[in-house]
C-alpha atoms as a PDB file:
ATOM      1  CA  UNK A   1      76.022  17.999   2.792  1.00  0.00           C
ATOM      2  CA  UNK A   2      73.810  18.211   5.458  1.00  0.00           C
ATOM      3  CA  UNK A   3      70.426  20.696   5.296  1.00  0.00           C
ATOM      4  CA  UNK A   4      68.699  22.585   7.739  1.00  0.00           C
ATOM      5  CA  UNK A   5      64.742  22.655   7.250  1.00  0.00           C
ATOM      6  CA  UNK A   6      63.118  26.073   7.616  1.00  0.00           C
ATOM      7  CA  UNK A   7      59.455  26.299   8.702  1.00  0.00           C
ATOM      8  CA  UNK A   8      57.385  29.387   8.752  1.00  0.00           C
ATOM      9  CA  UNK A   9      54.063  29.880  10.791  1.00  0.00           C
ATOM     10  CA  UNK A  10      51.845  28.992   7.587  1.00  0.00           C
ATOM     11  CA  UNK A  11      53.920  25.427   7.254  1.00  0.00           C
ATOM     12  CA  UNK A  12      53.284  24.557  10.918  1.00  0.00           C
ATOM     13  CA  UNK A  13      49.656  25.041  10.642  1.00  0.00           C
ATOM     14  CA  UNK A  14      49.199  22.595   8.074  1.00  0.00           C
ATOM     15  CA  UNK A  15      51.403  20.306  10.423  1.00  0.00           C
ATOM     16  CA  UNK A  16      49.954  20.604  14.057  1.00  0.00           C
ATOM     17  CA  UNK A  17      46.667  20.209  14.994  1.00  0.00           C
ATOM     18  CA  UNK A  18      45.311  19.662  18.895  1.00  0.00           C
ATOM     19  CA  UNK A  19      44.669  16.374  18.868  1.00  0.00           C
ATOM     20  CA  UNK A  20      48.465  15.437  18.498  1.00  0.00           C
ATOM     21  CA  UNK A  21      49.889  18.771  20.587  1.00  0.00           C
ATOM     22  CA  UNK A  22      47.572  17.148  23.436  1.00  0.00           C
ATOM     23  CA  UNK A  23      49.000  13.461  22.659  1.00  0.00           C
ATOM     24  CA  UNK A  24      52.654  14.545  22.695  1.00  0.00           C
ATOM     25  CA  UNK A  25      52.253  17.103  25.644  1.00  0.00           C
ATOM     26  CA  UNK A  26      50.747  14.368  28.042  1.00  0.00           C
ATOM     27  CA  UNK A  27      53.661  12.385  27.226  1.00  0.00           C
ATOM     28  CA  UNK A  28      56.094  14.629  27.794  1.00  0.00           C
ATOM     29  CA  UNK A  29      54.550  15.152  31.181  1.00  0.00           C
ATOM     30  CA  UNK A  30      54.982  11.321  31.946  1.00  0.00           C
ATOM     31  CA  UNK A  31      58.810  11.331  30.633  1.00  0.00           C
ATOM     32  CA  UNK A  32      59.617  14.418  32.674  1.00  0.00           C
ATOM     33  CA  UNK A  33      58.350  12.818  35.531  1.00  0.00           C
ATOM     34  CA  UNK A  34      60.412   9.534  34.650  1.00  0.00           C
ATOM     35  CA  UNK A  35      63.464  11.416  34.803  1.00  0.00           C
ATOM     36  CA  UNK A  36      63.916  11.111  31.002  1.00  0.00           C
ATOM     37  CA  UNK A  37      64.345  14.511  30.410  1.00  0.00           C
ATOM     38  CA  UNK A  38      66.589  17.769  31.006  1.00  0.00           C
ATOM     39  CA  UNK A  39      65.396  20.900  31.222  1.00  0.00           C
ATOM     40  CA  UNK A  40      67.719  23.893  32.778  1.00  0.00           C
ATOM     41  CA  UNK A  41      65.593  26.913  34.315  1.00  0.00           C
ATOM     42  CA  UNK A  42      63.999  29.697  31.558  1.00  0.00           C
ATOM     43  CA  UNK A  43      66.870  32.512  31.092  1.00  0.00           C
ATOM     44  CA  UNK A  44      64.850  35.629  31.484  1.00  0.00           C
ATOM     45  CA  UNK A  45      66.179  38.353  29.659  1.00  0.00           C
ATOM     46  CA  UNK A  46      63.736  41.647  31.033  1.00  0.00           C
ATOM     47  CA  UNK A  47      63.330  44.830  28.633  1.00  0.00           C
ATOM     48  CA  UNK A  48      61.697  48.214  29.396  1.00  0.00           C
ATOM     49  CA  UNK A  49      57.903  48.744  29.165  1.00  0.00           C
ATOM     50  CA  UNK A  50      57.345  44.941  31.107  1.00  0.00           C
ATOM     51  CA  UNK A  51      58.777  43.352  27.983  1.00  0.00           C
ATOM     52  CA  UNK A  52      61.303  40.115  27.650  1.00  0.00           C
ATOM     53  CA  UNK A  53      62.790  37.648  26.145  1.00  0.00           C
ATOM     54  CA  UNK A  54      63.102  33.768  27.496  1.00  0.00           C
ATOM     55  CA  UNK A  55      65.468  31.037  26.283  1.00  0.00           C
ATOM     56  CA  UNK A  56      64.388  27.573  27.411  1.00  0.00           C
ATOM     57  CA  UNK A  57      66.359  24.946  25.960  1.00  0.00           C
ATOM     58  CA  UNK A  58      65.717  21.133  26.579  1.00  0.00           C
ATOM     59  CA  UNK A  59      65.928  17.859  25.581  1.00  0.00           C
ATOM     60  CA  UNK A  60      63.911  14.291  25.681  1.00  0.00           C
ATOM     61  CA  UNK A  61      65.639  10.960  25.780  1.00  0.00           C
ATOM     62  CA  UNK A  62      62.503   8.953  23.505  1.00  0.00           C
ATOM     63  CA  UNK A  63      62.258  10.318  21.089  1.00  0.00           C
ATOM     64  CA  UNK A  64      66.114  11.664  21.253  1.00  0.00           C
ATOM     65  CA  UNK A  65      66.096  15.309  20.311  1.00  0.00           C
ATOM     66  CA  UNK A  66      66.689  18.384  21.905  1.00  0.00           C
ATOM     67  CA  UNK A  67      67.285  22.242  20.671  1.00  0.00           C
ATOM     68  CA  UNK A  68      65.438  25.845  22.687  1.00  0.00           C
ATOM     69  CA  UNK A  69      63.008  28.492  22.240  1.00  0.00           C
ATOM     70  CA  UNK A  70      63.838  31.841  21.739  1.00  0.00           C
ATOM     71  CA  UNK A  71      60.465  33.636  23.001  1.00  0.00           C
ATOM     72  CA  UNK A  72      59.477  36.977  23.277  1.00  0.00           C
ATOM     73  CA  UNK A  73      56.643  38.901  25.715  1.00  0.00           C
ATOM     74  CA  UNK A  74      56.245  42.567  24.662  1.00  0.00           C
ATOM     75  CA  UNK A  75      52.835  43.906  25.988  1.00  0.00           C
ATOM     76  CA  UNK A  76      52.850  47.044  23.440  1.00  0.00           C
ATOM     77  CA  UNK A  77      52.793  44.911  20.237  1.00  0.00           C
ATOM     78  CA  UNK A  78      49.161  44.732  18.919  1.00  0.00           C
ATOM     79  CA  UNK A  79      49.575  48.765  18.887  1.00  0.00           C
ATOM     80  CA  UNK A  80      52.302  48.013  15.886  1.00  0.00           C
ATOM     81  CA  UNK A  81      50.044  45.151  14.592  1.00  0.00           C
ATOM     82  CA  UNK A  82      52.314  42.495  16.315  1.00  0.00           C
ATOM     83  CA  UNK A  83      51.944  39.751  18.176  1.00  0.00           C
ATOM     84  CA  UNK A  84      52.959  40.381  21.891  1.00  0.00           C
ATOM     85  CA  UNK A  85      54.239  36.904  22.337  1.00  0.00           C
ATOM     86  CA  UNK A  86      56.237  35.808  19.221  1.00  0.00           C
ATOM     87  CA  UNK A  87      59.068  32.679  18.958  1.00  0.00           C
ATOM     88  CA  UNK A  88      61.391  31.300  17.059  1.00  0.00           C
ATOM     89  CA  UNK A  89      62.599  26.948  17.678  1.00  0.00           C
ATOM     90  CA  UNK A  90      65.953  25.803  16.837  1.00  0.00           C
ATOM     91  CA  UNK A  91      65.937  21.786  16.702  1.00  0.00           C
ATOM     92  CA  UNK A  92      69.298  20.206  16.871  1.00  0.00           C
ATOM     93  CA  UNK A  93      71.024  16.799  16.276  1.00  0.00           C
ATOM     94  CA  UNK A  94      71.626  15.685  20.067  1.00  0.00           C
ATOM     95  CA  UNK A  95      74.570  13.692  18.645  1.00  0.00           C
ATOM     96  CA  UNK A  96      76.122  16.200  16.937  1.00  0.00           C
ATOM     97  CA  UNK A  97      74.830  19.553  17.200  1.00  0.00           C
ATOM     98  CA  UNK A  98      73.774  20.429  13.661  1.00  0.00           C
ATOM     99  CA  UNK A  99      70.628  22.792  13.264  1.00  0.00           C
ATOM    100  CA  UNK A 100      68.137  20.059  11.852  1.00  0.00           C
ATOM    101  CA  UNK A 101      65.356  22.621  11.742  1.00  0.00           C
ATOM    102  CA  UNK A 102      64.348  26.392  12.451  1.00  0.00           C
ATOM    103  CA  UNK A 103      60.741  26.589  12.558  1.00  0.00           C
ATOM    104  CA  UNK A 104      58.319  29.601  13.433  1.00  0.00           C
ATOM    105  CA  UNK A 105      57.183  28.696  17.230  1.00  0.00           C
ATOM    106  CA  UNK A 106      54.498  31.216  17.953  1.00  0.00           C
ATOM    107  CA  UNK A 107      51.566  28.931  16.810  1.00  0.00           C
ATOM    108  CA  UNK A 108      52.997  25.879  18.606  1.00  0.00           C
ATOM    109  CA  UNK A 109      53.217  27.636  21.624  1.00  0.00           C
ATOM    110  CA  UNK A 110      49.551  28.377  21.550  1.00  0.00           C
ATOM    111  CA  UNK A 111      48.622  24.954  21.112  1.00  0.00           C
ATOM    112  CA  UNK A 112      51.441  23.400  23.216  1.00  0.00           C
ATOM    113  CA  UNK A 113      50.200  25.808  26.327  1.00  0.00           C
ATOM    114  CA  UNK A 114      46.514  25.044  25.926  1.00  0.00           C
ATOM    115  CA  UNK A 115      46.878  21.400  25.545  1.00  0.00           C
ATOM    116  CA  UNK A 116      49.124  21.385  28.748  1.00  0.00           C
ATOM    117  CA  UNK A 117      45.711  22.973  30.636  1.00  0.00           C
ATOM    118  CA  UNK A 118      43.497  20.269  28.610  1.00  0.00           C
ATOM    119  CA  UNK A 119      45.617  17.246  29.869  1.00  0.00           C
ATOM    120  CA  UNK A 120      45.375  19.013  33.621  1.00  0.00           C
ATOM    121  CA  UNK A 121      42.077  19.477  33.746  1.00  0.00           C
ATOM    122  CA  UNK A 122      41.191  15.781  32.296  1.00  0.00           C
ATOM    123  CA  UNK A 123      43.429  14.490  34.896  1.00  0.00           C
ATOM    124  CA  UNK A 124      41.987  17.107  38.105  1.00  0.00           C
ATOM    125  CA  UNK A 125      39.066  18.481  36.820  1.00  0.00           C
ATOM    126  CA  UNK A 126      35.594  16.561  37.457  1.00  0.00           C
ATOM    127  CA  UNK A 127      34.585  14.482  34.874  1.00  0.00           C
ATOM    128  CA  UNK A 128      30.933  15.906  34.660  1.00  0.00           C
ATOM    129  CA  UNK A 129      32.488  19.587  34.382  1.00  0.00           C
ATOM    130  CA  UNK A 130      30.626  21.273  31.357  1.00  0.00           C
ATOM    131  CA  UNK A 131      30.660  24.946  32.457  1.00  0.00           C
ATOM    132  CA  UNK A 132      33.869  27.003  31.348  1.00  0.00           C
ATOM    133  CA  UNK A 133      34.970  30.042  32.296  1.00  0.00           C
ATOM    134  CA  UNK A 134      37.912  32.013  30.265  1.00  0.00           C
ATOM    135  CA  UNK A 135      38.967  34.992  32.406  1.00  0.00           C
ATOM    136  CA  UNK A 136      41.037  36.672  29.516  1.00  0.00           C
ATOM    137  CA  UNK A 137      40.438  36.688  25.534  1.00  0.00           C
ATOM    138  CA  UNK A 138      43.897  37.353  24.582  1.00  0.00           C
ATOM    139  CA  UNK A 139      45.951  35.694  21.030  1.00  0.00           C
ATOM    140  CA  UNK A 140      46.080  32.774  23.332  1.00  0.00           C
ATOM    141  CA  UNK A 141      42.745  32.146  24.543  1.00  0.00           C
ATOM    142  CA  UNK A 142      41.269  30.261  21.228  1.00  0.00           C
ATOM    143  CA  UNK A 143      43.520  27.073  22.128  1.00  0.00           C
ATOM    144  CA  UNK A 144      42.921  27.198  25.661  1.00  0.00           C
ATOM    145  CA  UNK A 145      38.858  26.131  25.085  1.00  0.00           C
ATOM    146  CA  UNK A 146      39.793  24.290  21.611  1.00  0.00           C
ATOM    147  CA  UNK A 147      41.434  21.651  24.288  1.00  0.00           C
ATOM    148  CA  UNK A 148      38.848  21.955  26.767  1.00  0.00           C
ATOM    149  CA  UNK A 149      36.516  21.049  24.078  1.00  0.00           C
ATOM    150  CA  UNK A 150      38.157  18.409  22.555  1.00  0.00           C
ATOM    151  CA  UNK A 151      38.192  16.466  26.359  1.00  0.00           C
ATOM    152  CA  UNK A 152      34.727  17.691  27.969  1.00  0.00           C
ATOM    153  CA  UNK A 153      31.271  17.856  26.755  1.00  0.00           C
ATOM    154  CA  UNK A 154      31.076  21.713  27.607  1.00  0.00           C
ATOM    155  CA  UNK A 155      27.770  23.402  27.092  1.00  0.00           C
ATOM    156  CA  UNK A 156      28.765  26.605  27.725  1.00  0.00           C
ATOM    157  CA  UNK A 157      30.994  29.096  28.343  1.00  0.00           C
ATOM    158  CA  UNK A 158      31.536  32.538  29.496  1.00  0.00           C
ATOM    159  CA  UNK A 159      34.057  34.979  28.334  1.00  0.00           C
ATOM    160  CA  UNK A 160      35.623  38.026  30.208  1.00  0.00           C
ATOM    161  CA  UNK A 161      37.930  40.976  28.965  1.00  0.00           C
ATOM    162  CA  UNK A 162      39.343  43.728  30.102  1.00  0.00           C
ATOM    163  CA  UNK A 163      37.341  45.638  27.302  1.00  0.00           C
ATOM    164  CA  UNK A 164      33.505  44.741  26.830  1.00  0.00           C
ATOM    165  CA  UNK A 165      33.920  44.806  23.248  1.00  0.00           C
ATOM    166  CA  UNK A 166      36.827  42.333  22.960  1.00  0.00           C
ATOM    167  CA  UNK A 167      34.910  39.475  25.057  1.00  0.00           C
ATOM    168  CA  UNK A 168      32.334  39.717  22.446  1.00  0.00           C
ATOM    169  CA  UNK A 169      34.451  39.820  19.570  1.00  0.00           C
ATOM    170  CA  UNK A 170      36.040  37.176  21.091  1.00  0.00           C
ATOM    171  CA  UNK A 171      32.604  34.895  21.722  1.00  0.00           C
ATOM    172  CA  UNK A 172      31.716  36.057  17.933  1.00  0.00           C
ATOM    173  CA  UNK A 173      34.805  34.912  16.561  1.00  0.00           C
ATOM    174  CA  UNK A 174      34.726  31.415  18.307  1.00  0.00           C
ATOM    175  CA  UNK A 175      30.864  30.475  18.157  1.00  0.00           C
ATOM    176  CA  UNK A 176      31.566  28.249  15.002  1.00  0.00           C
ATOM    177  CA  UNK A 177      35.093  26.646  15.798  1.00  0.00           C
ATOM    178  CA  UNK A 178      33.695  25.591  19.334  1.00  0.00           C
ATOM    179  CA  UNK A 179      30.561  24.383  18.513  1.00  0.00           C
ATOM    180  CA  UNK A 180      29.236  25.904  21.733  1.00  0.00           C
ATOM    181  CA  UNK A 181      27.489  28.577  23.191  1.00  0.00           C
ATOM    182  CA  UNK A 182      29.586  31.453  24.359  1.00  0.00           C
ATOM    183  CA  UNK A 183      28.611  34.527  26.654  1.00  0.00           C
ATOM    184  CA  UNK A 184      30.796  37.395  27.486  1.00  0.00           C
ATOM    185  CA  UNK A 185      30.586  38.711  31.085  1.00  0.00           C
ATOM    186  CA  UNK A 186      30.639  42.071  32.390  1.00  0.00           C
ATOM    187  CA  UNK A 187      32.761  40.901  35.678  1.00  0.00           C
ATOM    188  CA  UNK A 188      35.444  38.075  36.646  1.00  0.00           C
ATOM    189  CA  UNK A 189      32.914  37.283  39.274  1.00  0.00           C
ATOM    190  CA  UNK A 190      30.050  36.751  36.539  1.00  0.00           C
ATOM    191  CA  UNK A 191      32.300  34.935  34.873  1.00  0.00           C
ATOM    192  CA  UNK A 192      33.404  32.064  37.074  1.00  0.00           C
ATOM    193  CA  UNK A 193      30.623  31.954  39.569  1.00  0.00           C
ATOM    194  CA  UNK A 194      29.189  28.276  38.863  1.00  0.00           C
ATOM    195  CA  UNK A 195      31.945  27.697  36.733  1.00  0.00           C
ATOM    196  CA  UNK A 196      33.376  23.821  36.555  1.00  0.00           C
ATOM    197  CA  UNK A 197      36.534  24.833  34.432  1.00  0.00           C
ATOM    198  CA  UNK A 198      38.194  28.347  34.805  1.00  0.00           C
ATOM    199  CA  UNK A 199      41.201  29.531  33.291  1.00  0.00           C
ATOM    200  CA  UNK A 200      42.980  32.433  33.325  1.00  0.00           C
ATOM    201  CA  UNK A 201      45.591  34.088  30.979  1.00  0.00           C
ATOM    202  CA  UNK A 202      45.927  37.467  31.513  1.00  0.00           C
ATOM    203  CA  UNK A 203      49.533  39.517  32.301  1.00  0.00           C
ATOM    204  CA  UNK A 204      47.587  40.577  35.740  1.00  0.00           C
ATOM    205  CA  UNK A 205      49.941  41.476  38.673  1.00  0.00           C
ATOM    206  CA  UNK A 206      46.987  41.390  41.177  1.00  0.00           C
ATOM    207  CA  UNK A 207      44.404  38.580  42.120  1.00  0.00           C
ATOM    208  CA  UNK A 208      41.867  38.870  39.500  1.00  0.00           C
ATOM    209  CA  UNK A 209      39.372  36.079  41.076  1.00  0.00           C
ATOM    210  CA  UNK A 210      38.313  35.633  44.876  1.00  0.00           C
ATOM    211  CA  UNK A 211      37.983  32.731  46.822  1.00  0.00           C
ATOM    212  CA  UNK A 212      34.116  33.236  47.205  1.00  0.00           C
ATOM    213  CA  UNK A 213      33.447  33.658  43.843  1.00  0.00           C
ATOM    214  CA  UNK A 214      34.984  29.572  43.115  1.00  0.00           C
ATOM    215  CA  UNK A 215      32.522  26.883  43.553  1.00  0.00           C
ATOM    216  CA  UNK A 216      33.184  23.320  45.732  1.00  0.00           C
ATOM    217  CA  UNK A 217      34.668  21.059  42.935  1.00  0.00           C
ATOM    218  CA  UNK A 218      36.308  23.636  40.108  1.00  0.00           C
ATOM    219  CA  UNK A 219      38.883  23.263  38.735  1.00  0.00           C
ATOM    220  CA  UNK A 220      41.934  26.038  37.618  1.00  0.00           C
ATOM    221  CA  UNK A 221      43.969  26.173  35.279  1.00  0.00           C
ATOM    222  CA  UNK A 222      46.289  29.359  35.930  1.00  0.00           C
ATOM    223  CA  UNK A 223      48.157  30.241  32.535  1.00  0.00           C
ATOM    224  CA  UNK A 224      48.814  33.803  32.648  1.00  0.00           C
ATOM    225  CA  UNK A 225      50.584  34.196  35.569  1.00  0.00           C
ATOM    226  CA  UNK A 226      54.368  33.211  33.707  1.00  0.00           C
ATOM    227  CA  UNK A 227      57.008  35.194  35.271  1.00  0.00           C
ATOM    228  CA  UNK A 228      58.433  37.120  38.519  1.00  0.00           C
ATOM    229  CA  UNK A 229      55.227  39.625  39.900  1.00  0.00           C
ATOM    230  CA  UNK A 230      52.344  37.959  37.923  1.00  0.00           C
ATOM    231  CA  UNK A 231      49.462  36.753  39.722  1.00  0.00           C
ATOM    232  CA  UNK A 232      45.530  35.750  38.784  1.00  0.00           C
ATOM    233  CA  UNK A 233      44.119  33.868  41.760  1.00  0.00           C
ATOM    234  CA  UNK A 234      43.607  34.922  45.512  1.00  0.00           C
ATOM    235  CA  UNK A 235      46.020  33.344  47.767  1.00  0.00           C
ATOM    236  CA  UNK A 236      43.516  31.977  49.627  1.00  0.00           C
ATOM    237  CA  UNK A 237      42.491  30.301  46.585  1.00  0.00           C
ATOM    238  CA  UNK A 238      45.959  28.065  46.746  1.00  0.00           C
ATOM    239  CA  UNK A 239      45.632  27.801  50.681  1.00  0.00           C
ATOM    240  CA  UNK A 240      42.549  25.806  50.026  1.00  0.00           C
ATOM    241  CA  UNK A 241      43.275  24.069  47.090  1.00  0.00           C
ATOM    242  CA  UNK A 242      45.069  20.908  45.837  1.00  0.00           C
ATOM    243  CA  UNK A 243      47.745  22.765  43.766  1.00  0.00           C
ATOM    244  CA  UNK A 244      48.959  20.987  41.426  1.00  0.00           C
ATOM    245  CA  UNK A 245      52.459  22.313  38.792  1.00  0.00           C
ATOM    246  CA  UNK A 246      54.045  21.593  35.577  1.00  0.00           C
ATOM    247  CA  UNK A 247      57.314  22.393  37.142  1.00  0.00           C
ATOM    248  CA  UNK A 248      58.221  23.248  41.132  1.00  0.00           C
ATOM    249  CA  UNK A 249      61.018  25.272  40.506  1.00  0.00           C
ATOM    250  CA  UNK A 250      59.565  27.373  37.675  1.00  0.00           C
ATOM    251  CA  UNK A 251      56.233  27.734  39.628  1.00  0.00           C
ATOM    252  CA  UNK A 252      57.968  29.185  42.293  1.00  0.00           C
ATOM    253  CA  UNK A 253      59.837  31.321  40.565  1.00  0.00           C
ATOM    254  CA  UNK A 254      57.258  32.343  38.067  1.00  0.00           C
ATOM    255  CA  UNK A 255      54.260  30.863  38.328  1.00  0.00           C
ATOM    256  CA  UNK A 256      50.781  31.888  40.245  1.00  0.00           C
ATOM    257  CA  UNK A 257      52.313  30.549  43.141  1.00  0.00           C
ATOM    258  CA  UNK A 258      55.230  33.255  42.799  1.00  0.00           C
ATOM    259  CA  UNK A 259      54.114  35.976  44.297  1.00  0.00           C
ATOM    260  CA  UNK A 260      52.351  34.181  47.732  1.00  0.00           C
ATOM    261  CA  UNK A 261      55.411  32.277  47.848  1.00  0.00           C
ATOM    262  CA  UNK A 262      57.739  35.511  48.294  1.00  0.00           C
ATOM    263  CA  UNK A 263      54.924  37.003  50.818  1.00  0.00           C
ATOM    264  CA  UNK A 264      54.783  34.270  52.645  1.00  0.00           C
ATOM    265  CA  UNK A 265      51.289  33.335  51.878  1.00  0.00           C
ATOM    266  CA  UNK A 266      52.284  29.652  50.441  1.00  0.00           C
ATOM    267  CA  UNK A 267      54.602  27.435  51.042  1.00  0.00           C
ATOM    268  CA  UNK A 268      56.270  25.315  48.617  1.00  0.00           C
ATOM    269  CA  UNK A 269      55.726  22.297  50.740  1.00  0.00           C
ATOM    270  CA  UNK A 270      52.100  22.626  50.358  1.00  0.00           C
ATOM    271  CA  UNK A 271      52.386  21.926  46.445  1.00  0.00           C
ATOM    272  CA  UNK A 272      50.401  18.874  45.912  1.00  0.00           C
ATOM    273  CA  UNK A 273      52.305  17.389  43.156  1.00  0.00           C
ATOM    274  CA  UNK A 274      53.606  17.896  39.972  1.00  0.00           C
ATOM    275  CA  UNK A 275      50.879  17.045  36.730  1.00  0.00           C
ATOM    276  CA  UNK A 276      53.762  14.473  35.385  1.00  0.00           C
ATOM    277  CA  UNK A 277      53.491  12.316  38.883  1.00  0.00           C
ATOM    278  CA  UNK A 278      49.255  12.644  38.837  1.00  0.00           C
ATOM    279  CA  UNK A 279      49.387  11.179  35.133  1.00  0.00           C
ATOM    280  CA  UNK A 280      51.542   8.599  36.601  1.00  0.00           C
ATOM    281  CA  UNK A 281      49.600   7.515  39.383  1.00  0.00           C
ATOM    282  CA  UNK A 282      52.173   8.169  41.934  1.00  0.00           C
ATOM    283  CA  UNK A 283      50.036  11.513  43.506  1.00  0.00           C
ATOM    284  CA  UNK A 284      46.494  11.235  43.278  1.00  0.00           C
ATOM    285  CA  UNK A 285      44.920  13.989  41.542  1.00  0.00           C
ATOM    286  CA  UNK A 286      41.650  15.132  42.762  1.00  0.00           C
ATOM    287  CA  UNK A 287      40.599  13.433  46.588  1.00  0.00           C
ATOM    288  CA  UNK A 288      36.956  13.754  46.445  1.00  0.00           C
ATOM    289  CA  UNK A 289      33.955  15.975  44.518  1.00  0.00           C
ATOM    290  CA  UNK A 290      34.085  19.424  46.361  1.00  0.00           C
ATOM    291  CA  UNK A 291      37.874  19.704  45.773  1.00  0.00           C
ATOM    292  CA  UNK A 292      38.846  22.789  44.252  1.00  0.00           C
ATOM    293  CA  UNK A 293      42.531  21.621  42.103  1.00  0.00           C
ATOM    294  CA  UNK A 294      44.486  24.561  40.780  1.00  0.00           C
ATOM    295  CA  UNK A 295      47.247  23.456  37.802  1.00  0.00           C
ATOM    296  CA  UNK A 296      49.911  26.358  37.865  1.00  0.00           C
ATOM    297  CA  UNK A 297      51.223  26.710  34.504  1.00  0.00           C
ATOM    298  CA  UNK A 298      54.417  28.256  33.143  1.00  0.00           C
ATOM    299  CA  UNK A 299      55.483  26.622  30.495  1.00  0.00           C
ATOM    300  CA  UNK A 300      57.579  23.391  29.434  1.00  0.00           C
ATOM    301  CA  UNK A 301      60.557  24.138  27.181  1.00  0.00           C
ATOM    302  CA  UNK A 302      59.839  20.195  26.571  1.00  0.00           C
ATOM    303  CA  UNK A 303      56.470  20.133  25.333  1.00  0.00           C
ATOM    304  CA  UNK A 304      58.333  23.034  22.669  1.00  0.00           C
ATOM    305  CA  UNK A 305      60.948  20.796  21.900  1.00  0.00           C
ATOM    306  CA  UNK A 306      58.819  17.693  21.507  1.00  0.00           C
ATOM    307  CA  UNK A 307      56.157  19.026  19.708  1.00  0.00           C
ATOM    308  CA  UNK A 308      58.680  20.663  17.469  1.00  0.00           C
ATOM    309  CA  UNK A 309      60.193  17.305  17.335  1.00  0.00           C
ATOM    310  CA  UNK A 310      57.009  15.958  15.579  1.00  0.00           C
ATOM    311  CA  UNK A 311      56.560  18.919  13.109  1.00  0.00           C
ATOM    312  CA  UNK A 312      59.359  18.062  11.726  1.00  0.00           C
ATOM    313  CA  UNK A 313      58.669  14.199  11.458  1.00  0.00           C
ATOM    314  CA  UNK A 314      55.547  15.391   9.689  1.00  0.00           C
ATOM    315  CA  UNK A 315      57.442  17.852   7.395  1.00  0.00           C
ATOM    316  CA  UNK A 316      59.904  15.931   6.071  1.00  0.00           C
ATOM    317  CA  UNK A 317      56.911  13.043   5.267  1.00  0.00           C
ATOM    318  CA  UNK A 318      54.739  16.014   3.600  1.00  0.00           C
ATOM    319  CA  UNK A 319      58.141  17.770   2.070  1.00  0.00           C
ATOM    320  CA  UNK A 320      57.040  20.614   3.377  1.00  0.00           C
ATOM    321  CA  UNK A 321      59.531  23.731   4.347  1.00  0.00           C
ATOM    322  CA  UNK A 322      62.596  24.507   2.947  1.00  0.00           C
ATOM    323  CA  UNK A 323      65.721  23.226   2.928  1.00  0.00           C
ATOM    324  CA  UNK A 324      68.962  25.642   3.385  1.00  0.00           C
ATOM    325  CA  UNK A 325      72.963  25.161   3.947  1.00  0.00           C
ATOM    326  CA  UNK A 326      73.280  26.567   7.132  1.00  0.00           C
ATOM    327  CA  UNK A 327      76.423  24.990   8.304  1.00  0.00           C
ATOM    328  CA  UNK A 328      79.669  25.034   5.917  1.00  0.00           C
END
């Protein structure tokens, strides 16, 4: 009889560290844009209070596997001492179906999402950058610089919240694991002016940063912007910039582009590429030095599935989880 392996948040931290997420999520990138994998649009389902749920199944052809994320965005949580974003993998048999493995996803997420911005910005970002800016110091701002750090000799970087206090909780908190200096700032604009790297990841519904305030030659990653109404960056921001995606159709849907797109502000056709055909080599990335590149991010249901993929690899090496008979 066949077992289905259950792993909770504590087993996938002793499974997945960045180094690998980073690995596995730059491949997936190169297979996507191969054509050797299948990934249907998100399935939004929206709750009051600007809370939801998303179901983004997928599947990869190398390694063969497949299975979706059940994730959830509910802004209120850290009142209730929750997490607002919270998810839950299923990984199943492509060949027949049966629930190999349940595992908690709200950790891979984190690290699947920042090493997607670490494997755009090594690809688009200049190679000299060592200035970072992290506009937002949310649950998953830690992995955001943990894979800027792990690809760029960064010697500093500055920290905004919406709340004083939580930038410098936040600079507090990651002094040690970053093994850099960190700053908070008391304004976006002290925050990314002279900045190499920015990223954003906040639930912001208006432009947060201004064209002026961006240097010749930074680079963007835009994170937080992840669904229908979000927006970080100016418009003119993307006018100007080579903008590259993870995905066209969920960036125009959801992504930073979202919102320009449905004003009329940006065009789809002015999308430089997607990261997949940069990695590639078919689009070149970054033209010359004063470039600005913006990487839209929204999220890969494949990097999930991959990644989720390889916990379990590791799990079943380690013996870690715990098997149960899910399926008469």
């Amino acid at each position: 009889m066949r077992t289905t392996l259950i792993l909770t948040h504590r087993d996938v931290a002793r499974l997945l560290e960045m180094p690998t997420a980073i690995r596995v999520v730059r491949a997936c990138f190169k297979a996507q844009a191969r054509g050797e994998t299948t990934m249907p649009p998100k399935l939004y389902l929206p709750l009051p209070h600007q809370s939801d749920f998303r179901a983004m199944p997928a599947a990869l052809r190398h390694p063969a596997c497949c299975g979706v994320k059940w994730v959830n965005v509910h802004p209120r949580n850290p009142a209730k001492g929750l997490p607002t974003v919270m998810a839950v993998i299923v990984l199943n048999d492509p060949q027949t179906g049966f629930p190999v493995a349940i595992m908690d996803g709200l950790l891979l997420t984190r690290l699947r999402t920042g090493a997607a911005s670490g494997v755009a910005a090594k690809a688009l970002a200049r190679p000299e950058s060592r200035i970072a800016a992290l506009i937002g110091c949310g649950a998953q701002a830690p992995a955001q610089l943990l894979a800027l750090r792990h690809l760029f000799r960064l010697t500093e970087v500055r920290v905004w919240g919406r709340r004083p206090e939580e930038a410098a909780r936040f600079c507090r908190r990651m002094r040690r694991p970053l093994g850099v200096p960190l700053r908070p700032a008391a304004t976006v604009k002290q925050c990314v002016e002279g900045a190499d790297l920015i990223t954003t990841i906040t639930p912001s519904r208006r432009p947060l940063i201004r064209r002026e305030w961006v240097k010749p030659g930074a680079h963007i990653n835009a994170v937080g912007a992840d669904a229908p109404g979000k927006q970080e960056l100016d418009p003119r921001i993307l006018r100007q910039a080579l903008v590259v995606v993870d995905e066209r159709r969920q960036a125009i849907h959801g992504g930073e582009i979202n919102v320009p797109v449905s004003r009329g502000l940006f065009r789809p056709s002015r999308i430089h590429a997607t990261l997949g055909d940069v990695l590639l080599g078919r689009t070149p990335g970054r033209r010359k030095a004063a470039d600005v590149t913006v990487f839209d991010s929204t999220g890969l249901a494949i990097h999930d599935i991959a990644l989720g993929y390889a916990i379990l690899r590791q799990a079943l090496r380690r013996r870690l989880g715990r098997a149960i008979r899910l399926v008469i």
